[in-house]
PDB file of N, CA and C in Angstrom:
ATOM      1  N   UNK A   1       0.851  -1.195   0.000  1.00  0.00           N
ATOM      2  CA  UNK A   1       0.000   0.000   0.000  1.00  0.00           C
ATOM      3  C   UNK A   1       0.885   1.243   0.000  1.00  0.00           C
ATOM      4  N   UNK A   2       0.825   2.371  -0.613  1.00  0.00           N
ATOM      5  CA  UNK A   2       1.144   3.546  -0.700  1.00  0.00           C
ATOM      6  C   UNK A   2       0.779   4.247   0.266  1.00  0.00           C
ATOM      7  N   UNK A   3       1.808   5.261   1.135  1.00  0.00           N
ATOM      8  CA  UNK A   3       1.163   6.649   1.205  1.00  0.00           C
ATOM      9  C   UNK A   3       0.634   7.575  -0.037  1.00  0.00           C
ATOM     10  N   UNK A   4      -0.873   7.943   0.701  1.00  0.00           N
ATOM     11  CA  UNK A   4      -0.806   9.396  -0.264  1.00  0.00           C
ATOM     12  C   UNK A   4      -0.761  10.786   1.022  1.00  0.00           C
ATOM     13  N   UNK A   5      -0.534  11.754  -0.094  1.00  0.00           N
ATOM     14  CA  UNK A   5      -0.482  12.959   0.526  1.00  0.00           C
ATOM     15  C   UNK A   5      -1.669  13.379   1.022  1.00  0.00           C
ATOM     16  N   UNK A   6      -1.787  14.456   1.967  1.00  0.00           N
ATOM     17  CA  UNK A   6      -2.837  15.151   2.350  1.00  0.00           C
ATOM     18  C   UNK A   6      -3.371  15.806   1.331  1.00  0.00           C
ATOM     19  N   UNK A   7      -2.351  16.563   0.624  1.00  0.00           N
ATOM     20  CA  UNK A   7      -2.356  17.506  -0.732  1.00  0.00           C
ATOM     21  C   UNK A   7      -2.828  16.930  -2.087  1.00  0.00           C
ATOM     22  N   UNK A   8      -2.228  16.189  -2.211  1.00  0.00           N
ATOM     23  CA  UNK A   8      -3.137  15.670  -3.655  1.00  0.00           C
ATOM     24  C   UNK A   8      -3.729  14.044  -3.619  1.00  0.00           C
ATOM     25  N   UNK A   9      -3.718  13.468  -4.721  1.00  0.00           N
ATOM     26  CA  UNK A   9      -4.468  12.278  -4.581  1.00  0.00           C
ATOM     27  C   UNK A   9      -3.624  11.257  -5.260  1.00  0.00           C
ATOM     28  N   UNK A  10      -2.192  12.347  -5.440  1.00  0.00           N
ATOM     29  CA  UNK A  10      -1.150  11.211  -5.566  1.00  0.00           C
ATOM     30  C   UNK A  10      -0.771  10.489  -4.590  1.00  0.00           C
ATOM     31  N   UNK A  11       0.263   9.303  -4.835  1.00  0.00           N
ATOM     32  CA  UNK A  11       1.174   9.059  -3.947  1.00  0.00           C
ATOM     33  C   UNK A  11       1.701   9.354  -3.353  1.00  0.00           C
ATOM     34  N   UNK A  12       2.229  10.028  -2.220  1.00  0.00           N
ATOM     35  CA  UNK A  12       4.133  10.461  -1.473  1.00  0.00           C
ATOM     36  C   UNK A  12       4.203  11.356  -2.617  1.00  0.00           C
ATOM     37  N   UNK A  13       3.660  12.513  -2.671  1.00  0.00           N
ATOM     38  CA  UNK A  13       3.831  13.719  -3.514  1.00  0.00           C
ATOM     39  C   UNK A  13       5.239  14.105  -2.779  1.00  0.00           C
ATOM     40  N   UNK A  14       5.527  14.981  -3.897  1.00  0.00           N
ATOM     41  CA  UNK A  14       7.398  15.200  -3.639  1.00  0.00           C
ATOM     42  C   UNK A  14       7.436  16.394  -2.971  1.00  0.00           C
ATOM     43  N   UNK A  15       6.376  17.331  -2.842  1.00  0.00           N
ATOM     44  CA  UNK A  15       6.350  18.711  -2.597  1.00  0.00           C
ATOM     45  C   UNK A  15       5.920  19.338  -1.336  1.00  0.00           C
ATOM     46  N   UNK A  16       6.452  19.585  -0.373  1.00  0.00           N
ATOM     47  CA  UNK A  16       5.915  19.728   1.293  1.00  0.00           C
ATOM     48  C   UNK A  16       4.700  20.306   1.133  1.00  0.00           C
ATOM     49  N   UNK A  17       4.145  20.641   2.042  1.00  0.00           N
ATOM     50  CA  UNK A  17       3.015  20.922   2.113  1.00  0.00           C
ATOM     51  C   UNK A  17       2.958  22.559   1.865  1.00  0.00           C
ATOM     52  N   UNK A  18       3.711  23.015   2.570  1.00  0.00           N
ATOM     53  CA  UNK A  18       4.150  24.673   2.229  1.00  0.00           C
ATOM     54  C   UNK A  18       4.518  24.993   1.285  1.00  0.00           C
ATOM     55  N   UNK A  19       5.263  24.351  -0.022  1.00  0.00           N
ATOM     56  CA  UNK A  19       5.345  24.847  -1.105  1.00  0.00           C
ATOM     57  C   UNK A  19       4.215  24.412  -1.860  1.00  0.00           C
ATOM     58  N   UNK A  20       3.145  23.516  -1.725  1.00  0.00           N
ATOM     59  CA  UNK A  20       2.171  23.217  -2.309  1.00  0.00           C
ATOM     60  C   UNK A  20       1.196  24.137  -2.441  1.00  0.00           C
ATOM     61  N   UNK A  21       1.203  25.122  -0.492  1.00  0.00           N
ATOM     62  CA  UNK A  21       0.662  25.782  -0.145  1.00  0.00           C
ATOM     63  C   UNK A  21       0.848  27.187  -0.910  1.00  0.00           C
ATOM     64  N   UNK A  22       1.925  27.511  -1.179  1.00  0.00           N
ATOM     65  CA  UNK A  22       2.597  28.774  -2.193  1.00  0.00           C
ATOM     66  C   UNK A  22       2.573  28.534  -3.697  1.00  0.00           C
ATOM     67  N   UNK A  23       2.486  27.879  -4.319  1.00  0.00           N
ATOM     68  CA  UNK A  23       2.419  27.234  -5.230  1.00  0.00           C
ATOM     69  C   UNK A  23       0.476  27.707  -5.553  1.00  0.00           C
ATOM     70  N   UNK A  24      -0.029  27.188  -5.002  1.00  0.00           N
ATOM     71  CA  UNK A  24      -1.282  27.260  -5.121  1.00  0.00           C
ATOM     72  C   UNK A  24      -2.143  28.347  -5.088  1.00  0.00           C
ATOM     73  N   UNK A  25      -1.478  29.480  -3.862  1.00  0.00           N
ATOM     74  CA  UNK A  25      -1.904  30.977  -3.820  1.00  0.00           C
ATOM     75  C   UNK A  25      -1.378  31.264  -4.870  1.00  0.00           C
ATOM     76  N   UNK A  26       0.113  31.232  -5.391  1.00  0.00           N
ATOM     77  CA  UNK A  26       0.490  31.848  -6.398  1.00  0.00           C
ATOM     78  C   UNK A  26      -0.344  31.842  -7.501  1.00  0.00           C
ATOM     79  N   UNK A  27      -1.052  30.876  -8.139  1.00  0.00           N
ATOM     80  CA  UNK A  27      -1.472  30.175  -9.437  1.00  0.00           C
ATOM     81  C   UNK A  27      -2.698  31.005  -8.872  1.00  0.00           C
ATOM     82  N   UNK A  28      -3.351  30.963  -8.246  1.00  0.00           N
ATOM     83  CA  UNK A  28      -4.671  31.404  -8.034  1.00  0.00           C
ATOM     84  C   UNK A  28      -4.789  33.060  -7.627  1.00  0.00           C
ATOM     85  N   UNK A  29      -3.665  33.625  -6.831  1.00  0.00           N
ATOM     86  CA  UNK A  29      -3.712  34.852  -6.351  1.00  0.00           C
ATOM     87  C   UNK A  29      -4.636  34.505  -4.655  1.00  0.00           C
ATOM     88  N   UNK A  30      -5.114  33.421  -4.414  1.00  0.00           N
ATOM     89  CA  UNK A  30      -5.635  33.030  -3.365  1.00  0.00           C
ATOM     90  C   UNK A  30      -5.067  32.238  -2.063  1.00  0.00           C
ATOM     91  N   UNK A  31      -5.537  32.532  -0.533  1.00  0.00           N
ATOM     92  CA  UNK A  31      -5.039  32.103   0.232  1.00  0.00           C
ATOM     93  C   UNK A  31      -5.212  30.417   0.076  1.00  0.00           C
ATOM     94  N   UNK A  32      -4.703  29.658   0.843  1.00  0.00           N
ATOM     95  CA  UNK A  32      -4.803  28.065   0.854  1.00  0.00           C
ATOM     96  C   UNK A  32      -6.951  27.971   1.310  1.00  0.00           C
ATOM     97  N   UNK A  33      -6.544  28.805   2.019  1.00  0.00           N
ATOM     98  CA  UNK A  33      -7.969  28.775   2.733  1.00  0.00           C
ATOM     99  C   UNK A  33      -9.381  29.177   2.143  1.00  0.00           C
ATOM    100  N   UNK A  34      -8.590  30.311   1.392  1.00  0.00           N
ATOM    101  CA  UNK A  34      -9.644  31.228   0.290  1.00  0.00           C
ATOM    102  C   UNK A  34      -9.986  30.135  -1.037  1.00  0.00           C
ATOM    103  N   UNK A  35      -8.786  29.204  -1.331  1.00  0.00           N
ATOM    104  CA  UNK A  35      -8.782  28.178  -2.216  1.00  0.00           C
ATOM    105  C   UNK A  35     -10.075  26.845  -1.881  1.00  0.00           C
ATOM    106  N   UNK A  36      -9.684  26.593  -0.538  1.00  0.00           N
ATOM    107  CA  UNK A  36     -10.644  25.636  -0.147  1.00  0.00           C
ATOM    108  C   UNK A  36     -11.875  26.048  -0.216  1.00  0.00           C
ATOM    109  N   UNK A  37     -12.105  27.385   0.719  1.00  0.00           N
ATOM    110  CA  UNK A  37     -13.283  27.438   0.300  1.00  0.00           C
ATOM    111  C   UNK A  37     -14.131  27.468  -1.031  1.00  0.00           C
ATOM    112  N   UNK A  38     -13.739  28.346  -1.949  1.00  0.00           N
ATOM    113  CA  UNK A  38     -14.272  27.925  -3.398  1.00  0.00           C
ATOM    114  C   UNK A  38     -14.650  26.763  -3.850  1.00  0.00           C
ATOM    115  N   UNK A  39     -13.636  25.520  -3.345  1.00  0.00           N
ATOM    116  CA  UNK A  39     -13.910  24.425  -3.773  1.00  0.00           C
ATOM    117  C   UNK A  39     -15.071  24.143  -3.366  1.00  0.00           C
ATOM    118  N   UNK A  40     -15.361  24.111  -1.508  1.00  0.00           N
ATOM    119  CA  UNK A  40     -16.636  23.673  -1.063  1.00  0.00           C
ATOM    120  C   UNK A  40     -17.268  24.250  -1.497  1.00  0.00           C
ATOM    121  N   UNK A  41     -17.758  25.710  -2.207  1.00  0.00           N
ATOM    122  CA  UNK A  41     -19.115  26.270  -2.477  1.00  0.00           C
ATOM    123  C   UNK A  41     -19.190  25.929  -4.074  1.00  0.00           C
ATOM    124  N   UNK A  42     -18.263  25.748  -4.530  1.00  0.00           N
ATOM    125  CA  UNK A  42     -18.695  25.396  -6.062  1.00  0.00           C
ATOM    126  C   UNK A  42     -19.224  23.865  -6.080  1.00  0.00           C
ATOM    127  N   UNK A  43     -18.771  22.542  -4.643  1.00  0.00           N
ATOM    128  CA  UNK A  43     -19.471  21.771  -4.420  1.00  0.00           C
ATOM    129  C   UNK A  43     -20.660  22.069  -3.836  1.00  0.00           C
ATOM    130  N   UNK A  44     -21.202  23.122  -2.979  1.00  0.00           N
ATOM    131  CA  UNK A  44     -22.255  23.392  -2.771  1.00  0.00           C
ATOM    132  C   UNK A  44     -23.356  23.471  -3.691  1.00  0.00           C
ATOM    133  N   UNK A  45     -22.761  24.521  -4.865  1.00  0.00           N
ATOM    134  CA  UNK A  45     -23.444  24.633  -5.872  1.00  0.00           C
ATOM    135  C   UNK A  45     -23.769  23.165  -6.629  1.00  0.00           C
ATOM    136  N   UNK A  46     -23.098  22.566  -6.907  1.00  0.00           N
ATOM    137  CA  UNK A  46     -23.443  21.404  -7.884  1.00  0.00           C
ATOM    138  C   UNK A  46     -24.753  20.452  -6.941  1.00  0.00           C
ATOM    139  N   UNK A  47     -24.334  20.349  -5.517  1.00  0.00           N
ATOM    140  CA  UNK A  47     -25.701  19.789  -5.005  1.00  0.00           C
ATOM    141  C   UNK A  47     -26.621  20.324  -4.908  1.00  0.00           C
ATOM    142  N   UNK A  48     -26.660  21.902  -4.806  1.00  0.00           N
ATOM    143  CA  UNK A  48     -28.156  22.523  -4.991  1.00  0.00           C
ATOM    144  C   UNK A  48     -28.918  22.122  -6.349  1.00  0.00           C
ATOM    145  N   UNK A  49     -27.754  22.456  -7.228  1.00  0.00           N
ATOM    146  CA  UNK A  49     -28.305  22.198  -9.004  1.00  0.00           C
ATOM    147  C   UNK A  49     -28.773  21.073  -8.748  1.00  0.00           C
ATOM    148  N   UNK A  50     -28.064  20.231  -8.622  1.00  0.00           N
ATOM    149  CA  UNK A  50     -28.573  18.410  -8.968  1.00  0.00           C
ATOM    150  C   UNK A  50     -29.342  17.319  -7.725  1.00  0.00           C
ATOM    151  N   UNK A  51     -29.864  18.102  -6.626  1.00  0.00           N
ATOM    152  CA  UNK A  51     -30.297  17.241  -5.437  1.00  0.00           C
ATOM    153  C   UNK A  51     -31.482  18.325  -5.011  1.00  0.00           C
ATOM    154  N   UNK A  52     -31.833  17.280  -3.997  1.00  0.00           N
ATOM    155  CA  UNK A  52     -32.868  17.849  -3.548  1.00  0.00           C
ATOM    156  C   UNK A  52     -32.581  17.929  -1.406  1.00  0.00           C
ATOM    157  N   UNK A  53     -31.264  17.687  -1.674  1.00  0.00           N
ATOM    158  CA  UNK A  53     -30.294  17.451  -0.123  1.00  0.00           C
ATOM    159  C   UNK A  53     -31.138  18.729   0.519  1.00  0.00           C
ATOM    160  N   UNK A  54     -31.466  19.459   1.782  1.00  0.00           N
ATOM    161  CA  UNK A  54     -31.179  20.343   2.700  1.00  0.00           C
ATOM    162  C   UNK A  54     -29.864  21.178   2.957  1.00  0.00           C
ATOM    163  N   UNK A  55     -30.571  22.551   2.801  1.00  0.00           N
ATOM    164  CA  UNK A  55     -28.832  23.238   3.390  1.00  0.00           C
ATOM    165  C   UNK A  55     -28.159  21.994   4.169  1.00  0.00           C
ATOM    166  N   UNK A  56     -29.116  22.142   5.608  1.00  0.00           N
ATOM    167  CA  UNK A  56     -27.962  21.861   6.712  1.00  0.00           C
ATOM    168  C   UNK A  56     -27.218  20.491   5.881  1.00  0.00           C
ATOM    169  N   UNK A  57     -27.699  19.675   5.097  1.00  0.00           N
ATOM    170  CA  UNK A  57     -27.261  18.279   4.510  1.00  0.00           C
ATOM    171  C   UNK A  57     -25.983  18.763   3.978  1.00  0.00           C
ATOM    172  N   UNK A  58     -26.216  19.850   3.062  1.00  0.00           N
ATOM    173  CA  UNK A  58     -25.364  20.130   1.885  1.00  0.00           C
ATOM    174  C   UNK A  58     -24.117  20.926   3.176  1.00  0.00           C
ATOM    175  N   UNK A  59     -24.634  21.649   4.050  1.00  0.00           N
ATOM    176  CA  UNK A  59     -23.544  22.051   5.189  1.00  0.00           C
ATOM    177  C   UNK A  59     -22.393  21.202   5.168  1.00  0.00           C
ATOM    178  N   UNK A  60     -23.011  20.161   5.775  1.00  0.00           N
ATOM    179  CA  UNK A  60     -22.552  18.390   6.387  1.00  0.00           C
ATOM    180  C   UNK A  60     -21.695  18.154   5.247  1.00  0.00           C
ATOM    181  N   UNK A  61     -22.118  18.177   3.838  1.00  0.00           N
ATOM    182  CA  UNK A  61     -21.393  17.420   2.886  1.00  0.00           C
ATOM    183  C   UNK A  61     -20.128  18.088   2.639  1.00  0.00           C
ATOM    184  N   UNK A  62     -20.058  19.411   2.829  1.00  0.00           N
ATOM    185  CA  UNK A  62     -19.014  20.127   2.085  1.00  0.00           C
ATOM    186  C   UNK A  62     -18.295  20.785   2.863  1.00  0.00           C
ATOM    187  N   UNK A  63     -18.337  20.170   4.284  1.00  0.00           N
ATOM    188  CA  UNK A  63     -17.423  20.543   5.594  1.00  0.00           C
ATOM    189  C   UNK A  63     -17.507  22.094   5.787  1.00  0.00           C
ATOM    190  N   UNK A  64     -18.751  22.752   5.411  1.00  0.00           N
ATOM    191  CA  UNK A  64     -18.564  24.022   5.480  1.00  0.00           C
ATOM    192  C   UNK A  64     -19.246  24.280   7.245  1.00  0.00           C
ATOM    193  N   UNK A  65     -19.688  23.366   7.730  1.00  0.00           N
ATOM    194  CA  UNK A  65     -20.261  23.016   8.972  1.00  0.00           C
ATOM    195  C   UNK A  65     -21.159  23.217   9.254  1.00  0.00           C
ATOM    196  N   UNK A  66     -21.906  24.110  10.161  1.00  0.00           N
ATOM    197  CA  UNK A  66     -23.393  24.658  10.033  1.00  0.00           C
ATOM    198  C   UNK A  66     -23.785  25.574   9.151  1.00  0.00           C
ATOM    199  N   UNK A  67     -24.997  25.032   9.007  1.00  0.00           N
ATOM    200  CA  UNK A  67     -25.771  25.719   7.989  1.00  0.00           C
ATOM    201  C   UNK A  67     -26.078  27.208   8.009  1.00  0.00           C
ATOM    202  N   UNK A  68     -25.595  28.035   9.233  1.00  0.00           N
ATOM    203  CA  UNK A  68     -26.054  29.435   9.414  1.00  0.00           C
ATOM    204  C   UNK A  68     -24.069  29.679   8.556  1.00  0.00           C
ATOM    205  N   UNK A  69     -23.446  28.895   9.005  1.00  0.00           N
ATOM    206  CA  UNK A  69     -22.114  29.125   8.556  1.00  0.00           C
ATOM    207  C   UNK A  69     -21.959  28.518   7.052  1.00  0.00           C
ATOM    208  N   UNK A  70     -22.425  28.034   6.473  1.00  0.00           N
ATOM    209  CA  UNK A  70     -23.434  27.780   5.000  1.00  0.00           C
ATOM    210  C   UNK A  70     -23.461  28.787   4.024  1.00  0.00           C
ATOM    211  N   UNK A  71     -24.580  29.464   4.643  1.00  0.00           N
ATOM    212  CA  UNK A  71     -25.415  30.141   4.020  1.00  0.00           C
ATOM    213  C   UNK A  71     -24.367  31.116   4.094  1.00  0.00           C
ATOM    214  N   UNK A  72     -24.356  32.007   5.299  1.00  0.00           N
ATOM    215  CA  UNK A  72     -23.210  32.817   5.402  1.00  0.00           C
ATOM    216  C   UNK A  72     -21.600  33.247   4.166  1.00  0.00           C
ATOM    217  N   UNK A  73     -21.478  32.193   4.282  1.00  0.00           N
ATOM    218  CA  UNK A  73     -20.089  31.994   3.502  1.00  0.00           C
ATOM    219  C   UNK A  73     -21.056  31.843   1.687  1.00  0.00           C
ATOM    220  N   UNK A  74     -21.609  31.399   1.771  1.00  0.00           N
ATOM    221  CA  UNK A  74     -22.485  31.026   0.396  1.00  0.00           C
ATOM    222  C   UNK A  74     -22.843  32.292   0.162  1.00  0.00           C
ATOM    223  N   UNK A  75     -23.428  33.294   0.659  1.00  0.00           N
ATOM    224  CA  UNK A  75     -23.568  34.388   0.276  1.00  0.00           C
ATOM    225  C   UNK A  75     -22.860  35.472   0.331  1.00  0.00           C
ATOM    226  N   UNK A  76     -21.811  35.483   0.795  1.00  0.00           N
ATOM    227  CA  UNK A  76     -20.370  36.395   0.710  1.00  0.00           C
ATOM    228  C   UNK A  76     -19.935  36.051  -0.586  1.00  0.00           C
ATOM    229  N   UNK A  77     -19.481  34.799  -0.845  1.00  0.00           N
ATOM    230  CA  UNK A  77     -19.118  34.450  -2.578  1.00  0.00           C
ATOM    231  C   UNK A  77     -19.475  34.819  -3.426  1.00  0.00           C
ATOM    232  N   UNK A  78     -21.375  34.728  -3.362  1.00  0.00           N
ATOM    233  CA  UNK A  78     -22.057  34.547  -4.819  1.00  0.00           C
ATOM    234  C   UNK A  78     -23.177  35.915  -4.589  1.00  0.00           C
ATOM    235  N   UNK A  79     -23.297  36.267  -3.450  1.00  0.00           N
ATOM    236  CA  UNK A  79     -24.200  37.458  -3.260  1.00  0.00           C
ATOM    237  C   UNK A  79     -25.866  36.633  -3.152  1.00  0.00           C
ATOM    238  N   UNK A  80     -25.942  35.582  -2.788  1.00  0.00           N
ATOM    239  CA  UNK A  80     -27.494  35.125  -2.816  1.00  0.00           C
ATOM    240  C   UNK A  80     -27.283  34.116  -1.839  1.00  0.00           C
ATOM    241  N   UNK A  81     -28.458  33.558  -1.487  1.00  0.00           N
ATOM    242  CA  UNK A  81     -28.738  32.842  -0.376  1.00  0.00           C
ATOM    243  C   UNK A  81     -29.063  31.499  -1.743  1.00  0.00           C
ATOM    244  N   UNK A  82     -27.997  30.318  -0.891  1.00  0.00           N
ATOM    245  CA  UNK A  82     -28.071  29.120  -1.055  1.00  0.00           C
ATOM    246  C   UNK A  82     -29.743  28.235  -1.711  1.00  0.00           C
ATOM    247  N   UNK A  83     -30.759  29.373  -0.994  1.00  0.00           N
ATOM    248  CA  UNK A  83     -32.525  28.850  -1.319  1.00  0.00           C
ATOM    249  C   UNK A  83     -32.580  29.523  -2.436  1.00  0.00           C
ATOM    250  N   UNK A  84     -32.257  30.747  -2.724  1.00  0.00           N
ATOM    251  CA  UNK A  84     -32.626  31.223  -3.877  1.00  0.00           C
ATOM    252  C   UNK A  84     -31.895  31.273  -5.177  1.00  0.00           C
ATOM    253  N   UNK A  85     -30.603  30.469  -4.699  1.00  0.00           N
ATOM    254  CA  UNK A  85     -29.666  29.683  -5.779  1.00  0.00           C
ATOM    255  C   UNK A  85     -30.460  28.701  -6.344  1.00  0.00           C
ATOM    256  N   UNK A  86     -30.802  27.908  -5.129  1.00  0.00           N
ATOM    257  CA  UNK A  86     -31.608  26.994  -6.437  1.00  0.00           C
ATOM    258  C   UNK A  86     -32.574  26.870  -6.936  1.00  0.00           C
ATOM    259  N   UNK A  87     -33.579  27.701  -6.319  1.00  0.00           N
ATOM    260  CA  UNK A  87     -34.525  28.596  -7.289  1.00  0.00           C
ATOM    261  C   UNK A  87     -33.894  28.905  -8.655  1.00  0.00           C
ATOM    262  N   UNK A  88     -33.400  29.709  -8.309  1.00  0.00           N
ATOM    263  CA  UNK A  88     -32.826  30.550  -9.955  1.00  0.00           C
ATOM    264  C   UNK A  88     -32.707  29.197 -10.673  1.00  0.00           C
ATOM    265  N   UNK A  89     -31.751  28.355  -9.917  1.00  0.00           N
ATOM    266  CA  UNK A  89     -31.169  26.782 -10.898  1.00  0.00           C
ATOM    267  C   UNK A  89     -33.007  26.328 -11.718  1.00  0.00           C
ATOM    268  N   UNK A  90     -33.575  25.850 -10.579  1.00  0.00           N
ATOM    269  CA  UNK A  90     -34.473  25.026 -10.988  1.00  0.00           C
ATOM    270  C   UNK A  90     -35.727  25.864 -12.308  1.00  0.00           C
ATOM    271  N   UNK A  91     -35.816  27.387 -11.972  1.00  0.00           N
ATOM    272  CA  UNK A  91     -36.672  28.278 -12.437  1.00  0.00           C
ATOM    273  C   UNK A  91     -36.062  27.860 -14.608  1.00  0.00           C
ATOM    274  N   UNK A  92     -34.321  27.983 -14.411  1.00  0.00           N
ATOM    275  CA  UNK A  92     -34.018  28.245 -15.522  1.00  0.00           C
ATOM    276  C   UNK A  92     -33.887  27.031 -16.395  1.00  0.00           C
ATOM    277  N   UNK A  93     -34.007  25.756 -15.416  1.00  0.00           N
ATOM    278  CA  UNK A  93     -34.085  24.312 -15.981  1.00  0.00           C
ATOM    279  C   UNK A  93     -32.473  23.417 -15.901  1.00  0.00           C
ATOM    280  N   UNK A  94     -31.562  24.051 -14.766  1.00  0.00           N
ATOM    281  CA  UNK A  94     -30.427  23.450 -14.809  1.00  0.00           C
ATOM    282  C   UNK A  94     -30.745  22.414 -13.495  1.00  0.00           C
ATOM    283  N   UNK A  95     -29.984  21.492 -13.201  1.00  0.00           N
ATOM    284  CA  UNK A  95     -30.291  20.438 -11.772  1.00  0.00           C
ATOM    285  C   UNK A  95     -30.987  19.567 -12.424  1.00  0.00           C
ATOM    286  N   UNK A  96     -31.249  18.506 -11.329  1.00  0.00           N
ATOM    287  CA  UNK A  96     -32.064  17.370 -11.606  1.00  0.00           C
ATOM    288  C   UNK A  96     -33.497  17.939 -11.860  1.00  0.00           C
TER     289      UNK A  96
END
């Protein structure tokens, strides 16, 4: 069995974690943290589009934690509340 890294989904990546970490703001202009988060809300987004999950569910799924901390962060990003994201989704015919 292999190690893998924390960092990617390789093997025993060659690259510490701190240059992964610089590496990554660099490419993006974003903190490690500012990075993660995007990831979870653009996973947020894809379960609003395509499920019929609950915030607090979709909270749970995308380690963003509670759902007041959810929504919160969901609407600092995108300027709308997580309910009326998928409104808009479902109104325009994208999602399940």
């Amino acid at each position: 069995m292999t190690s893998r890294s924390p960092w990617t989904s390789s093997p025993a990546a060659p690259a510490s974690p701190p240059a992964h970490s610089c590496a990554c703001g660099a490419r993006r202009r974003a903190t490690p943290h500012q990075w993660v988060l995007t990831v979870r809300i653009d996973h947020a987004r894809e379960l609003l589009e395509a499920t019929t999950l609950s915030v607090e569910q979709i909270a749970d799924q995308t380690g963003l934690g509670s759902s007041t901390n959810f929504r919160a962060r969901f609407r600092d990003s995108l300027d709308t509340t997580p309910t009326a994201y998928r409104r808009m989704c479902r109104r325009s015919g994208a999602g399940g």
